[in-house]
Structures are given as C-alpha cells and as structure tokens.
C-alpha atoms as a PDB file:
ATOM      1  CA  UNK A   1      10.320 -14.905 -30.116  1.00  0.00           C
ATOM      2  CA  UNK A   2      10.494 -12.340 -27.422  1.00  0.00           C
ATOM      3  CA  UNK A   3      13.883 -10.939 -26.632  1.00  0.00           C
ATOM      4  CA  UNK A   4      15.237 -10.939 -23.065  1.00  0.00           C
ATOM      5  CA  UNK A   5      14.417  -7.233 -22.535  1.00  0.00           C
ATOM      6  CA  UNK A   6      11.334  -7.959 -23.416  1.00  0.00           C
ATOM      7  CA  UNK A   7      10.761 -10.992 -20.951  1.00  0.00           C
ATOM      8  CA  UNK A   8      12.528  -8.792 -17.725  1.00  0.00           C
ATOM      9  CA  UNK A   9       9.311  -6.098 -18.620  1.00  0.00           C
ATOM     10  CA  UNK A  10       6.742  -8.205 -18.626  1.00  0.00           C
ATOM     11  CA  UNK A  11       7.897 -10.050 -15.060  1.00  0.00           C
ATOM     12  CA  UNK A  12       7.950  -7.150 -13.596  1.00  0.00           C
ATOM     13  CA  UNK A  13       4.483  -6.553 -14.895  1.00  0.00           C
ATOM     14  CA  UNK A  14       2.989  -9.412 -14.258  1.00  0.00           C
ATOM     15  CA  UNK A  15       4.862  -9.816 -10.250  1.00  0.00           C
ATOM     16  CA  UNK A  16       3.115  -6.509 -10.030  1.00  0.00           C
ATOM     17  CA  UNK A  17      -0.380  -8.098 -10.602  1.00  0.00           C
ATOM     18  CA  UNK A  18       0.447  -9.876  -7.879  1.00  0.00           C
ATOM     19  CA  UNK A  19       0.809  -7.525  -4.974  1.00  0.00           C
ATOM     20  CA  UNK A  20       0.592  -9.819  -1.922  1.00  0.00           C
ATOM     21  CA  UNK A  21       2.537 -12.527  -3.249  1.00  0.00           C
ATOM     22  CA  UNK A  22       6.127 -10.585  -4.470  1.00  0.00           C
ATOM     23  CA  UNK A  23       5.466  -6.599  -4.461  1.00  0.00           C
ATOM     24  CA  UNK A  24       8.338  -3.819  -4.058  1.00  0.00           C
ATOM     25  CA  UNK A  25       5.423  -1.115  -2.926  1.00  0.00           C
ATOM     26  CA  UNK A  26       2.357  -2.039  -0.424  1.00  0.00           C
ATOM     27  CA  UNK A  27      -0.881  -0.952  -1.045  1.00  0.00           C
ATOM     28  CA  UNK A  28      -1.889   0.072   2.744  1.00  0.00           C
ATOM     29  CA  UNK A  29      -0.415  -0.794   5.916  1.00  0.00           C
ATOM     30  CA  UNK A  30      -2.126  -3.001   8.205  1.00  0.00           C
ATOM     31  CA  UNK A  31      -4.053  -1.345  11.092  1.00  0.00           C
ATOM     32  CA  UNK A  32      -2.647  -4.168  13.122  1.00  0.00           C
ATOM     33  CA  UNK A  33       1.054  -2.332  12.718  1.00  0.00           C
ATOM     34  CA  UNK A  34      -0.192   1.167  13.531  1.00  0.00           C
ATOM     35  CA  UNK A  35      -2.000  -0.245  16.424  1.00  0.00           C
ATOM     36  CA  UNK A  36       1.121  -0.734  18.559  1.00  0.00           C
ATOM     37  CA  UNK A  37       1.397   0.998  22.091  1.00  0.00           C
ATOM     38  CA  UNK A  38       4.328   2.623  21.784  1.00  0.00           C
ATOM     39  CA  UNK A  39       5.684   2.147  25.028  1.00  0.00           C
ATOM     40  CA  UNK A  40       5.163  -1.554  24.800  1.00  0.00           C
ATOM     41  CA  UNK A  41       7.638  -2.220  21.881  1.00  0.00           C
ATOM     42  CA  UNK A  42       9.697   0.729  22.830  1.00  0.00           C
ATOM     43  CA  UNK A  43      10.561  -0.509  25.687  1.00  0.00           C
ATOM     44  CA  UNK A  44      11.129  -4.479  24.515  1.00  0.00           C
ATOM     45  CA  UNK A  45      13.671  -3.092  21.876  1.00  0.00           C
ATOM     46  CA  UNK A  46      15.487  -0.926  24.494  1.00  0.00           C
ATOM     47  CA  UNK A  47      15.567  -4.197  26.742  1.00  0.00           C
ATOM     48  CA  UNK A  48      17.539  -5.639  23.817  1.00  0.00           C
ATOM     49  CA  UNK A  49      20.904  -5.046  22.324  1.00  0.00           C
ATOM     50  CA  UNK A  50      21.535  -3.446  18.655  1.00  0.00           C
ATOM     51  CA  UNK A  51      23.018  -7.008  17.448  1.00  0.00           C
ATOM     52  CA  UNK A  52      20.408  -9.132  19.453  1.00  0.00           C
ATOM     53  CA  UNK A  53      17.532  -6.951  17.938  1.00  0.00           C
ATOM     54  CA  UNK A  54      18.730  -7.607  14.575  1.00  0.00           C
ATOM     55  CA  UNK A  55      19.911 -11.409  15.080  1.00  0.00           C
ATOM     56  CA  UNK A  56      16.405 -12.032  15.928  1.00  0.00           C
ATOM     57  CA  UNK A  57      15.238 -10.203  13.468  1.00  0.00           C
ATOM     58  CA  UNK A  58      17.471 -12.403  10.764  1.00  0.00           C
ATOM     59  CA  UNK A  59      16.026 -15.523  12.562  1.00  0.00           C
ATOM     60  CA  UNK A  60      12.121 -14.720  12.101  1.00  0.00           C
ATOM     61  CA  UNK A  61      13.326 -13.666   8.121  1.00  0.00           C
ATOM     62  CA  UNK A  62      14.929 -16.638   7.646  1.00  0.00           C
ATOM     63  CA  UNK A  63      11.827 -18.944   9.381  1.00  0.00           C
ATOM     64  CA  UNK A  64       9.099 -16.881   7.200  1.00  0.00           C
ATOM     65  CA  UNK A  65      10.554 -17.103   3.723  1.00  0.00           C
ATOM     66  CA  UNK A  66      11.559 -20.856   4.614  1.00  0.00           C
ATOM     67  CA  UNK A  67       7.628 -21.082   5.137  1.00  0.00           C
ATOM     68  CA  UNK A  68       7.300 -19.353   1.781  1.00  0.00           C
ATOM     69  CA  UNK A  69       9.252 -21.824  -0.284  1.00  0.00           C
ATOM     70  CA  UNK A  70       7.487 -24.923   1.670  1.00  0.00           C
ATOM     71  CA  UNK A  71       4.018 -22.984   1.652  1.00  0.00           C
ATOM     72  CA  UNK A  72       3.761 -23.741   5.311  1.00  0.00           C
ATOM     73  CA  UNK A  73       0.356 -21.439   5.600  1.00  0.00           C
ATOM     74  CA  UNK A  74       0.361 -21.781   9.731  1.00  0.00           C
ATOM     75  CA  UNK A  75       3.879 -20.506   9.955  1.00  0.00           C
ATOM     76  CA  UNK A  76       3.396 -17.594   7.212  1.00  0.00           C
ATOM     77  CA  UNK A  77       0.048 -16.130   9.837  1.00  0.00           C
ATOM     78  CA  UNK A  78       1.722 -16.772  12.421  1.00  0.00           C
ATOM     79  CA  UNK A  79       4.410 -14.674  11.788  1.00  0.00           C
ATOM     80  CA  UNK A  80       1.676 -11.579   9.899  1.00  0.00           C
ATOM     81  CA  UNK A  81       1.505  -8.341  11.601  1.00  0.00           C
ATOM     82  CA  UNK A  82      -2.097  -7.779  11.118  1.00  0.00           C
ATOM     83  CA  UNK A  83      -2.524 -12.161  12.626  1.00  0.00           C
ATOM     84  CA  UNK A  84      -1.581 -10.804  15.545  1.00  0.00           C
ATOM     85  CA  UNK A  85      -4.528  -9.822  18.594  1.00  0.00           C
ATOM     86  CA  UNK A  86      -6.516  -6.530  17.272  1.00  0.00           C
ATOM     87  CA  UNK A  87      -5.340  -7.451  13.148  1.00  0.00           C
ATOM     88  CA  UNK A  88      -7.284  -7.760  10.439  1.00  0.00           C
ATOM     89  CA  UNK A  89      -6.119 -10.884   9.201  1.00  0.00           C
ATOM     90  CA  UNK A  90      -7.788 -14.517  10.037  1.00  0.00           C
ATOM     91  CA  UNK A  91      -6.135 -17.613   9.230  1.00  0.00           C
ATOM     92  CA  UNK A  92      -9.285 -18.522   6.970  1.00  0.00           C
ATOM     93  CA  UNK A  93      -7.239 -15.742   4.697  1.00  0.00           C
ATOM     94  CA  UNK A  94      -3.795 -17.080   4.913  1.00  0.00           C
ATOM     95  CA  UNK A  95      -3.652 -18.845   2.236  1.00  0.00           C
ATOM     96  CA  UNK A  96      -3.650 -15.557  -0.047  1.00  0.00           C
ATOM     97  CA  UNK A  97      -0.139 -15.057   1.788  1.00  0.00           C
ATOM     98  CA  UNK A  98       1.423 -17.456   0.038  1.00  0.00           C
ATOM     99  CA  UNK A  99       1.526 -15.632  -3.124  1.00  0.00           C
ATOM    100  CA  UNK A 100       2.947 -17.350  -6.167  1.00  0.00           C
ATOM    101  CA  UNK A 101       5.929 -20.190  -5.990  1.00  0.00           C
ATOM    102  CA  UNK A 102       9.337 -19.066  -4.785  1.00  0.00           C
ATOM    103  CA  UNK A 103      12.499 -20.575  -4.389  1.00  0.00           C
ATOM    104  CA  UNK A 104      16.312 -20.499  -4.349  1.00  0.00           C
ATOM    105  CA  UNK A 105      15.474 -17.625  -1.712  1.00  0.00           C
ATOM    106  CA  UNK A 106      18.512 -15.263  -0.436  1.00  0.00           C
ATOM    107  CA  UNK A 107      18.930 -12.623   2.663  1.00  0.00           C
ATOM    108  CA  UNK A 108      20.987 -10.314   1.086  1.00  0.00           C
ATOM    109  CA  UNK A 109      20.325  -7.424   3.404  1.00  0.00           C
ATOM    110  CA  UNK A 110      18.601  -7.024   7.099  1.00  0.00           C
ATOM    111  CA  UNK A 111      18.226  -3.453   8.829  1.00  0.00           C
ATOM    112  CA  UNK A 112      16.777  -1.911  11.431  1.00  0.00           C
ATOM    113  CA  UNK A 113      15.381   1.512  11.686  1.00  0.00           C
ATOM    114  CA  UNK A 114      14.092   2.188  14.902  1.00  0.00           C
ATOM    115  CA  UNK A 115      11.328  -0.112  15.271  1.00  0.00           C
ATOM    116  CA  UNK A 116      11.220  -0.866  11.962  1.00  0.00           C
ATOM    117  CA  UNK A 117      12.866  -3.981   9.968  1.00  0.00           C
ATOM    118  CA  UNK A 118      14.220  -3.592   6.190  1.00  0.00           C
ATOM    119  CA  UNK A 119      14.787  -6.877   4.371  1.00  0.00           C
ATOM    120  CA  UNK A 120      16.772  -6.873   1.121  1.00  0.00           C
ATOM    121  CA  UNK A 121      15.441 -10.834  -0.643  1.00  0.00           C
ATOM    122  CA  UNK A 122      16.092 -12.105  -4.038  1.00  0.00           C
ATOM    123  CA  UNK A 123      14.131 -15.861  -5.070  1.00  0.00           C
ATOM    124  CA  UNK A 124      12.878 -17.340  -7.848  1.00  0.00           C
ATOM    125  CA  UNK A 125       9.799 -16.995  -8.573  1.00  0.00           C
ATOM    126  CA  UNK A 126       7.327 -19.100 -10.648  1.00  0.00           C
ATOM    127  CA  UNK A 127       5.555 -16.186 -13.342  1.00  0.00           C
ATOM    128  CA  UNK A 128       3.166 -18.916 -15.004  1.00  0.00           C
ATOM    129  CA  UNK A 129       4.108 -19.856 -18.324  1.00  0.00           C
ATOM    130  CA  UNK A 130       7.486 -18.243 -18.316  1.00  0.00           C
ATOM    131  CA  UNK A 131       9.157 -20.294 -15.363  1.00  0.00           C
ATOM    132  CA  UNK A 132      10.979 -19.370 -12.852  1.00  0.00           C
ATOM    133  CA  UNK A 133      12.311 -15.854 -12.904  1.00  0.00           C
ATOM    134  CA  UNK A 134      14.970 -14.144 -10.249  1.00  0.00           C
ATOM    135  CA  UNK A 135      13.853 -11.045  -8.089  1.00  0.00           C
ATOM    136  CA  UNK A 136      14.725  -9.423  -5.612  1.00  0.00           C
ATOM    137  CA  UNK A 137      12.114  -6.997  -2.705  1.00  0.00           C
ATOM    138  CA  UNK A 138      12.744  -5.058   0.110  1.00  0.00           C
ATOM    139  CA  UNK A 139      10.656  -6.664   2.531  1.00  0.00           C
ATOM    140  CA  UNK A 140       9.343  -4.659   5.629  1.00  0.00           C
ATOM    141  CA  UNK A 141       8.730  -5.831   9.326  1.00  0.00           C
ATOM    142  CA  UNK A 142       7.833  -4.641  12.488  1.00  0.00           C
ATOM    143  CA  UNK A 143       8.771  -4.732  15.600  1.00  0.00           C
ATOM    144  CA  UNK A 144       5.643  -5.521  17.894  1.00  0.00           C
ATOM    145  CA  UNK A 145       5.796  -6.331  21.581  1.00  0.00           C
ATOM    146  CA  UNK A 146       9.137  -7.316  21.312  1.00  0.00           C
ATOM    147  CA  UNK A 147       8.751 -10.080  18.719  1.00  0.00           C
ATOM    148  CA  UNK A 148       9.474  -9.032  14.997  1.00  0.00           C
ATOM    149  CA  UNK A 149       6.159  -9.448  12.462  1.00  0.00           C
ATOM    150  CA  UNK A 150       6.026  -9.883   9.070  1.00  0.00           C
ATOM    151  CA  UNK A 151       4.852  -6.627   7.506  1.00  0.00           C
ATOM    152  CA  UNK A 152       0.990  -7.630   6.318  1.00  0.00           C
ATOM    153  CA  UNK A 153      -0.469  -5.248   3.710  1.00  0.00           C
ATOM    154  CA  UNK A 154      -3.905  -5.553   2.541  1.00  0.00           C
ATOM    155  CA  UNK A 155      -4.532  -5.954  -1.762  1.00  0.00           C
END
C-alpha cells in the first residue's frame, strides 16, 4: 500500500507528463502571443478600465475552464492564443487541448500585469488509475487585440 506522501509525488509526476493538459511551467510560448502589435492591444487595454479589464478577463476564465470540464473542443480553440489569425494552432489539433479530465474547477485568483493575465485554478483532475486528484496552476493569458486569450504553449 502506498502512503499518502507517496501518492501526492507521483501526481505531481505523472500531471507533469502531461504538459498541455495541467502544467505549472510551459515549454515555449506560442509565436501567436509574441506576434502582437503592440500598439494594437496597448491601446484596447488603455480604452478599458482597471476593473473592466480584469472583469472580462474573469469572464473568458470562467467560459474556458467551463469548456474544460464539458470538453467543449470549439470553445477551448476558440479561446487559444496561438488559434487566433497568424498562430500556430489549427482546430484539427484542438483536441490535444483538452488534456486529461477535470472537474470541481475553482478561480481562486485573477491578475493582471500589464498586458498579461495570471490565473490562480485548483480542479480535480482524473490521474488514470488513481482517480481524481486536487491541483491547483497558475494559468497565463494574454491580452490580444483587446480580447483576453488563453495562453497556448506548444509540448
């Protein structure tokens, strides 16, 4: 029998196999992100108050990881950085966004730094054999064109 200690290790060893589906650091960020003019968002997130910034920000959280739980694929590309025009990312590949099973998902934090959004989550997530364990991520997004996007790193 493995002791809890044990079981915590090896969840966060196997969630780190998984990199796209639950990980705490990316791999690379998506050209799609880096791509932005400047100006363009710069000037949609002065156009828009502190509190409105992040209250849409909390909105387009709340709509992707609801997407998560119901592995609504459409909704999880749509809301990608790199799915947006000049990204990487097709929606033939979207179904590697919906990583493994979560559920029971929480907001616990949302920031803004400049034109960049920090998400505190904690789910449940489904680790094969050994159910449904609770973690928590700090999720990134980006603020593109005046619309926030998903984060999308490549594996």
């Amino acid at each position: 029998m493995l002791n809890p200690k044990r079981i915590g290790l090896l969840a966060v060893a196997v969630v780190s196999l998984f990199p796209a589906a639950w990980a705490e650091e990316p791999r690379s960020a998506a050209p799609a992100a880096s791509q932005v003019v400047p100006e363009q968002s710069a000037a949609a997130a002065q156009a828009a108050s502190p509190e409105e910034l992040k209250a849409a920000l909390q909105e387009r959280v709340e709509r992707y990881w609801a997407a998560r739980q119901s592995r609504d694929v459409r909704t999880l590309y749509d809301l990608e950085s790199a799915a947006q025009p000049g990204g990487w990312l097709k929606l033939e590949q979207a179904m590697s966004l919906q990583g493994l099973p979560v559920r029971k998902v929480k907001i616990e934090e949302v920031r803004i730094e400049g034109e960049k959004g920090i998400t505190r989550v904690s789910a449940e997530v489904m680790i094969g054999t050994m159910g449904w364990m609770r973690q928590a991520i700090e999720d990134p997004w980006v603020l593109l064109n005046g619309q926030w996007y998903h984060e999308t790193f490549r594996d």
